[in-house]
Protein backbone atom coordinates (compact mmCIF):
# COMPACT_ATOMS: atom_id res chain seq x y z
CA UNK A 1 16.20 -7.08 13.91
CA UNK A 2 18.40 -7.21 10.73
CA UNK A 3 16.65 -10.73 9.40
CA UNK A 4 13.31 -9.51 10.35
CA UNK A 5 13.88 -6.44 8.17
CA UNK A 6 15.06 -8.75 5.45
CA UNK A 7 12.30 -11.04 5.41
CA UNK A 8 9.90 -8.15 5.76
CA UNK A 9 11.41 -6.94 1.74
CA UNK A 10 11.33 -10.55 0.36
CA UNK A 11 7.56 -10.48 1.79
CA UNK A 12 7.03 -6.65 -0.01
CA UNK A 13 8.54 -8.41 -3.77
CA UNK A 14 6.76 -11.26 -3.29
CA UNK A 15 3.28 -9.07 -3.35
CA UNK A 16 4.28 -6.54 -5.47
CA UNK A 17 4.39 -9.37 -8.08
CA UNK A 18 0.95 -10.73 -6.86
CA UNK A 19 -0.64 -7.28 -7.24
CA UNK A 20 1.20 -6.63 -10.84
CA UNK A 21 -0.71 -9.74 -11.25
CA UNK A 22 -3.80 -9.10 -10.32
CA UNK A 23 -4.38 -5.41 -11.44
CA UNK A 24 -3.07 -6.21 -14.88
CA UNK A 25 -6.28 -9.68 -15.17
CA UNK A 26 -8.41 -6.82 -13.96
CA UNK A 27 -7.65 -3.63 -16.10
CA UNK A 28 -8.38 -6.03 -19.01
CA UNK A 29 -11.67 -7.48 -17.66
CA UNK A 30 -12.68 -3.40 -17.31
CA UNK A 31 -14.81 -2.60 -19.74
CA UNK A 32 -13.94 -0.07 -22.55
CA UNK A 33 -11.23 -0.25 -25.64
CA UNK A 34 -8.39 1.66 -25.14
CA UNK A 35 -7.30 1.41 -29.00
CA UNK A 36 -10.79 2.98 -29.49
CA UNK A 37 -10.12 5.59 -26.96
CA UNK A 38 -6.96 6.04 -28.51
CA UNK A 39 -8.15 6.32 -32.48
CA UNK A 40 -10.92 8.65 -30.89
CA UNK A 41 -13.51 6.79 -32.34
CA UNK A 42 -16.62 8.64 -30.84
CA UNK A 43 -15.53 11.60 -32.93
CA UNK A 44 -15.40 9.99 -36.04
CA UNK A 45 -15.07 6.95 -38.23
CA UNK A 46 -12.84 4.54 -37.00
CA UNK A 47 -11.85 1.11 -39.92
CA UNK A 48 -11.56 -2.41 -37.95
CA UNK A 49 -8.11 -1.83 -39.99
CA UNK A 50 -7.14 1.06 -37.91
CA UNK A 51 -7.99 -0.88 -35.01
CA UNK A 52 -6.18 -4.03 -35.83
CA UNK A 53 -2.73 -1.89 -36.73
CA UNK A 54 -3.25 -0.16 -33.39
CA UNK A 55 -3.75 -3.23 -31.72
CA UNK A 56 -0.77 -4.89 -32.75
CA UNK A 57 1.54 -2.17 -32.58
CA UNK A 58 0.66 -1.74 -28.91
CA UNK A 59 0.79 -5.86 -28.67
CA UNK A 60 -2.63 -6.04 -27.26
CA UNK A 61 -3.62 -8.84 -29.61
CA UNK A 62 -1.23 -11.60 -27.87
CA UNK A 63 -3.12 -13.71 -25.10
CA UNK A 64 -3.53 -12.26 -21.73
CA UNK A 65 -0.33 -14.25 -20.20
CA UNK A 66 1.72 -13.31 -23.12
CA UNK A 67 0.86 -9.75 -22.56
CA UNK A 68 1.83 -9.91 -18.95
CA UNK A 69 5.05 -11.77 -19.27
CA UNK A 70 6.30 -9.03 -21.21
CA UNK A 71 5.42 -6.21 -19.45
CA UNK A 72 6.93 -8.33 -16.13
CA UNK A 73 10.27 -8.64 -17.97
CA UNK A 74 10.35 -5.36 -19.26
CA UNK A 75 9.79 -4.11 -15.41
CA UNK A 76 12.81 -6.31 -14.62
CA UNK A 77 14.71 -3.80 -16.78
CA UNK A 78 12.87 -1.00 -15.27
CA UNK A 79 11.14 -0.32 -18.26
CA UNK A 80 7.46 0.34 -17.63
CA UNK A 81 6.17 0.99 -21.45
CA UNK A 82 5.10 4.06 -22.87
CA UNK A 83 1.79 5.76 -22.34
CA UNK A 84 -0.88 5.32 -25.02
CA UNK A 85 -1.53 8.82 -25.49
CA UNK A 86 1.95 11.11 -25.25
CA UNK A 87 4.17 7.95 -26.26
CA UNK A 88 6.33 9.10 -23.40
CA UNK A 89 7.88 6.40 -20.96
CA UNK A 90 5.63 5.55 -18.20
CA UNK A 91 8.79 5.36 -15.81
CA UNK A 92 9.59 9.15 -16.48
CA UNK A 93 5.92 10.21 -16.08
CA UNK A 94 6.28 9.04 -12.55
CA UNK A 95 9.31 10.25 -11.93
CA UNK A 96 8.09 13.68 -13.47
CA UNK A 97 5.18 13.31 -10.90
CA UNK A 98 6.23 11.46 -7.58
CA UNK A 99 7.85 15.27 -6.35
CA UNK A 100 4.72 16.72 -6.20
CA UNK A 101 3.08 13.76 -4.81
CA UNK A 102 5.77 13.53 -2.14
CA UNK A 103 5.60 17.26 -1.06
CA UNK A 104 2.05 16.48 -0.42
CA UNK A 105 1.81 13.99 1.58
CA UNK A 106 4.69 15.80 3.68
CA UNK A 107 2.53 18.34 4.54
CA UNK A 108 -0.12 16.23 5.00
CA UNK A 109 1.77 14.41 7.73
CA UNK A 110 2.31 17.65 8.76
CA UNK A 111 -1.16 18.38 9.16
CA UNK A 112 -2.04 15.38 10.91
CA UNK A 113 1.04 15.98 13.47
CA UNK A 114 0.35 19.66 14.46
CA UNK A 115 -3.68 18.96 14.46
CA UNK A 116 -3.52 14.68 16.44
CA UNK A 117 -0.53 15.66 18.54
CA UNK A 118 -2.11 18.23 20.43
CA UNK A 119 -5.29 17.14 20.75
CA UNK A 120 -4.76 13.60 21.70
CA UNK A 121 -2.35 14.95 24.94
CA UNK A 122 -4.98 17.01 25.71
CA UNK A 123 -8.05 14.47 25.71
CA UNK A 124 -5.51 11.82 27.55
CA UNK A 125 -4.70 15.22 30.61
CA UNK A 126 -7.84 16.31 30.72
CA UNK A 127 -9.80 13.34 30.75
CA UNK A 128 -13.74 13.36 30.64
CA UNK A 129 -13.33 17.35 31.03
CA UNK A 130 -14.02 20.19 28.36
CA UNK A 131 -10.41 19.83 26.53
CA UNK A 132 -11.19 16.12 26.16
CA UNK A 133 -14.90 16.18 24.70
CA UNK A 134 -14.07 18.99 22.03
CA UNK A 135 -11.14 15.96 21.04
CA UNK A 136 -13.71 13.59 20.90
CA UNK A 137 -16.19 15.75 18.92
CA UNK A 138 -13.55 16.76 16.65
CA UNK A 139 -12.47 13.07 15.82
CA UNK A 140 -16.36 12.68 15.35
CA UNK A 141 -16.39 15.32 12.55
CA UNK A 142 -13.15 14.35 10.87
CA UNK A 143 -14.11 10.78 10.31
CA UNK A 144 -17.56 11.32 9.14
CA UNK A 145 -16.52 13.66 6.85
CA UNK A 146 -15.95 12.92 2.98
CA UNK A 147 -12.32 14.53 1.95
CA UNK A 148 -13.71 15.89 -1.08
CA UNK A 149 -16.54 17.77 0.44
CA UNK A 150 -14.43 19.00 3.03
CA UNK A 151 -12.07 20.49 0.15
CA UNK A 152 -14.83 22.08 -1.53
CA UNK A 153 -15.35 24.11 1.53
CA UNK A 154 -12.11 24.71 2.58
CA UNK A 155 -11.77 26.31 -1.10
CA UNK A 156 -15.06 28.34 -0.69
CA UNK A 157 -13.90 29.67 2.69
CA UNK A 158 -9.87 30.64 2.00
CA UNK A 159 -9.91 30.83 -2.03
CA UNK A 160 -13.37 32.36 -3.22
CA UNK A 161 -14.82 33.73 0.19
CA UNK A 162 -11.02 35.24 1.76
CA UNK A 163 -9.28 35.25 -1.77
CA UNK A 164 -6.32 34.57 0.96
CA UNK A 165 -5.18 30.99 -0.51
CA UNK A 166 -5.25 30.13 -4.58
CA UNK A 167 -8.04 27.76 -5.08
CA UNK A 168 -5.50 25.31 -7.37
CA UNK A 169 -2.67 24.24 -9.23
CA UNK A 170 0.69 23.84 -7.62
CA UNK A 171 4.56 25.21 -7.40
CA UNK A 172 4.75 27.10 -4.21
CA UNK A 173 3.87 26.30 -0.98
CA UNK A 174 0.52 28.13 -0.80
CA UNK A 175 -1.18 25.68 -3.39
CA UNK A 176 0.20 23.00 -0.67
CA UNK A 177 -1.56 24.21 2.17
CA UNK A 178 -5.28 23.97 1.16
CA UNK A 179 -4.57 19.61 -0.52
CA UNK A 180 -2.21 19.30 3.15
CA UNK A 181 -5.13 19.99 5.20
CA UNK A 182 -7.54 18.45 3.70
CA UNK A 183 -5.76 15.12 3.92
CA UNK A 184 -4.34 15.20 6.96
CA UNK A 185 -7.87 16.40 9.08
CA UNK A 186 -9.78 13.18 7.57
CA UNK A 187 -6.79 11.21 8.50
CA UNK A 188 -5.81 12.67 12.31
CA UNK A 189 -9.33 11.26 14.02
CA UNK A 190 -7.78 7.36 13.88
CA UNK A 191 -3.94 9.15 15.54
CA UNK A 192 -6.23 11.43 17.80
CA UNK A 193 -8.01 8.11 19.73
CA UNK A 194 -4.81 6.33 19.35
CA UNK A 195 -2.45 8.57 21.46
CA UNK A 196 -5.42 9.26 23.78
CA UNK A 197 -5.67 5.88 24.55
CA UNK A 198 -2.09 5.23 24.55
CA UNK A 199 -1.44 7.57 26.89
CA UNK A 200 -4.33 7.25 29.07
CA UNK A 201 -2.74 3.43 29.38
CA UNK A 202 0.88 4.74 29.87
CA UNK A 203 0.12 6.78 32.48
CA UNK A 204 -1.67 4.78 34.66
CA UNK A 205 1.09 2.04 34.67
CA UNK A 206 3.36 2.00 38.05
CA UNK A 207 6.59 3.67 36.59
CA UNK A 208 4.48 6.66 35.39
CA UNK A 209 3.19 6.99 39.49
CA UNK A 210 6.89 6.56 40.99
CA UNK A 211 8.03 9.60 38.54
CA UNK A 212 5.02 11.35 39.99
CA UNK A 213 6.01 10.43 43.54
CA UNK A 214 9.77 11.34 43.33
CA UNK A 215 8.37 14.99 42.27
CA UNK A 216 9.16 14.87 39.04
CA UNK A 217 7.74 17.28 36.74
CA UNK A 218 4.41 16.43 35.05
CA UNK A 219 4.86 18.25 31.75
CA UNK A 220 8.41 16.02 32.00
CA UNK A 221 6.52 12.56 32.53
CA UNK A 222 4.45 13.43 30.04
CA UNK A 223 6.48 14.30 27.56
CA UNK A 224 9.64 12.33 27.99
CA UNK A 225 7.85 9.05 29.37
CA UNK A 226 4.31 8.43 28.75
CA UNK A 227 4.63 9.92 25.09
CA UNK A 228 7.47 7.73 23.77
CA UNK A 229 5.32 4.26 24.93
CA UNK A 230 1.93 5.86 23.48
CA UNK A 231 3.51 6.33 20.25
CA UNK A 232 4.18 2.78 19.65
CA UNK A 233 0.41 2.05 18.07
CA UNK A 234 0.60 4.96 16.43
CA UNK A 235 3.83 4.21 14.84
CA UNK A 236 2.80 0.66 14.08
CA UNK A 237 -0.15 2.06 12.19
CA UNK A 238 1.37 5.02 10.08
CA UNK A 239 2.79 2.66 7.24
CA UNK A 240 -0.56 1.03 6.92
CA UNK A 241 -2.20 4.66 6.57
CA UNK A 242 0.02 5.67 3.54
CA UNK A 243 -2.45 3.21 1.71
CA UNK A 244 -5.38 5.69 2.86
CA UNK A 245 -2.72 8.55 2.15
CA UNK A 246 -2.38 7.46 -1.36
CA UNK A 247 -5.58 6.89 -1.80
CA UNK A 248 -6.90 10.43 -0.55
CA UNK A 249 -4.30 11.94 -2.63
CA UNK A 250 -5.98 10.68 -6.04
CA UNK A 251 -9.22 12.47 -4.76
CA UNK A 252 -7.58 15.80 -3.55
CA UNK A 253 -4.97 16.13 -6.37
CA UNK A 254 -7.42 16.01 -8.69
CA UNK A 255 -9.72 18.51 -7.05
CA UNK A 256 -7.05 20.85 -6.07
CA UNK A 257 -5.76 20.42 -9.64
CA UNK A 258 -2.10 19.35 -7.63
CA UNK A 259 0.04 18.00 -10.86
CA UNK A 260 0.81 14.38 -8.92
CA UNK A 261 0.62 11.09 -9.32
CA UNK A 262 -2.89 10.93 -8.20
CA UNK A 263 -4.19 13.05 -11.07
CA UNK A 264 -2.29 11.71 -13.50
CA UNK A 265 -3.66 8.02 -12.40
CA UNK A 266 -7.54 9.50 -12.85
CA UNK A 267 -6.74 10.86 -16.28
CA UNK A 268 -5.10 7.74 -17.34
CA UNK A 269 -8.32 5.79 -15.79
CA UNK A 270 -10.23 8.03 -18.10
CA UNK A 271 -7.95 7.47 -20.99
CA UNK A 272 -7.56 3.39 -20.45
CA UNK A 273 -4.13 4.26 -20.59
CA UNK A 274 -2.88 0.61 -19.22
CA UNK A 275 0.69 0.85 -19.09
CA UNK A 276 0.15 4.05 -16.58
CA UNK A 277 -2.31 2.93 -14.58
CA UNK A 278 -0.22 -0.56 -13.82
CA UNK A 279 3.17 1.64 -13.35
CA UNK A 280 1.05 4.40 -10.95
CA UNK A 281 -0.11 0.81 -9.13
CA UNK A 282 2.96 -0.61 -8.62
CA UNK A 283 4.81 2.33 -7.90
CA UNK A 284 1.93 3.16 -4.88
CA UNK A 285 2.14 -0.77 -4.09
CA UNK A 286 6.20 -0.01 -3.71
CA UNK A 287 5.58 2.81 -1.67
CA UNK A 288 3.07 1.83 0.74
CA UNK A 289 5.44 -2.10 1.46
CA UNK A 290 8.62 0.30 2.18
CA UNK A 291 6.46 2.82 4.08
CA UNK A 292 5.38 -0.32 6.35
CA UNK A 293 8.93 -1.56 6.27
CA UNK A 294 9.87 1.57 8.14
CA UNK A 295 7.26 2.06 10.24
CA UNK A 296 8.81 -1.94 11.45
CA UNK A 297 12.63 -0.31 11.77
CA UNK A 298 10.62 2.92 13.88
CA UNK A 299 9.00 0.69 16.41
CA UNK A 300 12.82 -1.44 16.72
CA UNK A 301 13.66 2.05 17.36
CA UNK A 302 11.08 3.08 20.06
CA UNK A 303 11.04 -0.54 21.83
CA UNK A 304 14.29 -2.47 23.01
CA UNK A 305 12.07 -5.97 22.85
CA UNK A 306 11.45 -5.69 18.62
CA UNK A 307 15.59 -4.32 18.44
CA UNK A 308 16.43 -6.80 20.52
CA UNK A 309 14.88 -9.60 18.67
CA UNK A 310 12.22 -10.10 21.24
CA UNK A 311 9.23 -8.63 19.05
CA UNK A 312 9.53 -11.03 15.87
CA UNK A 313 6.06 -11.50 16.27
CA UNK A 314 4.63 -7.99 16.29
């Protein structure tokens, strides 16, 4: 278990470096100037001088691999540059950021749990019966339905309609509920058919019959037994949904006006603000490797044959 979860960080380095790589080729085959954005040349007259000063002083005018080798070894040192626009450190923008970005996808997790959880026991007891199509038709409307739409009315409904929720901005836990839900309903259909079928599996195996037959309770069986094996796919799954997680989060921060990462990555996409965008990258690249890394140490957790060294494979 211990050199699997070894290997499984040399693997995460190894492709943080290849995405540093690519992203950074990429941001400069974008088009757009970001000393022009910076000089604010569409409001006014802008010398190639000013340009070429600007230029150098950010270092943009050394060749692409020279660019990137510094930026790689300043990373090294943990130093991520400055931003173009506020001259502050990229690293302390992020760290300024990741809380806010962290408390929501917490309660988006949240979300998820309290709306997949229920649901997905339900559809797998009550099997082609009422409980089970409203499950179905619910996973049906969650994944056909675009997060930011589904914001826009959830802010019509509580915020303008209800004036019961603030429509955005964050600080206190009532901004976090309206961004919380709307990430974690487009995300629980996928965790909804997962534990449904999970369980429906688990408790048709032989173990699952000789609990029923030794009159064991079924609220027990289900709970204690059947759950714990139908939350192996769902485990294995969660780290690769943080991607998704991020993702949603640029979308929803930024309509929710939630002061995270993901808003500050669309300004500084607005902005060509480079050094930003690669730090926001590789920081979400970070995340989303060590998010998979413990979804690996969960399942070790939840089944003897990976702890045991029996799952290398998986």
């Amino acid at each position: 278990m211990l050199k699997h979860a070894a290997t499984r960080l040399l693997q995460l380095m190894l492709m943080l470096v290849v995405l540093s790589m690519i992203t950074f080729i990429l941001m400069k085959l974008a088009p757009g100037d970001p000393v022009r954005t910076i000089l604010k040349a569409d409001e006014g007259a802008v010398t190639e001088e000013d340009q070429r000063e600007v230029r150098e002083k950010l270092g943009l005018d050394m060749p692409l691999y020279q660019q990137y080798g510094v930026w790689l070894a300043g990373v090294a040192q943990l130093d991520l540059g400055k931003s173009y626009t506020t001259n502050r450190d990229v690293w302390h923008l992020l760290i300024e950021r990741l809380p806010a970005t962290v408390r929501l996808m917490a309660g988006s997790v949240l979300a998820l749990i309290i709306i997949a959880l229920p649901l997905g026991m339900l559809a797998a007891k009550f099997q082609n019966r009422l409980p089970d199509h409203i499950s179905r038709m619910f996973a049906l409307l969650g994944s056909s339905m675009p997060s930011f739409w589904l914001g826009l009315l959830l802010i019509y409904l509580f915020s303008y309609k209800l004036n019961w929720l603030p429509m955005m901005g964050g600080g206190t836990i009532a901004h976090l509920i309206l961004p919380s839900i709307t990430l974690g309903f487009v995300m629980a259909p996928e965790y909804i058919r997962l534990l449904r079928a999970g369980l429906l599996d688990t408790l048709s195996q032989e173990y699952i019959r000789a609990a029923r037959a030794r009159g064991i309770a079924e609220w027990r069986i289900l709970f204690r037994h059947a759950l714990q094996a139908a939350l192996l796919p769902v485990v294995s799954i969660m780290g690769m949904s943080m991607g998704a997680l991020m993702a949603g989060s640029v979308v929803t921060e930024s309509l929710f006006g939630w002061p995270g990462l993901g808003s500050m990555a669309m300004e500084a996409i607005t902005q060509r603000n480079y050094p930003v965008i690669q730090g926001y990258i590789l920081l979400t690249g970070l995340f989303i490797g060590l998010a998979n890394w413990m979804s690996d140490i969960g399942l070790g957790l939840l089944d003897p044959r990976i702890r045991h060294g029996k799952g290398q494979g998986l």
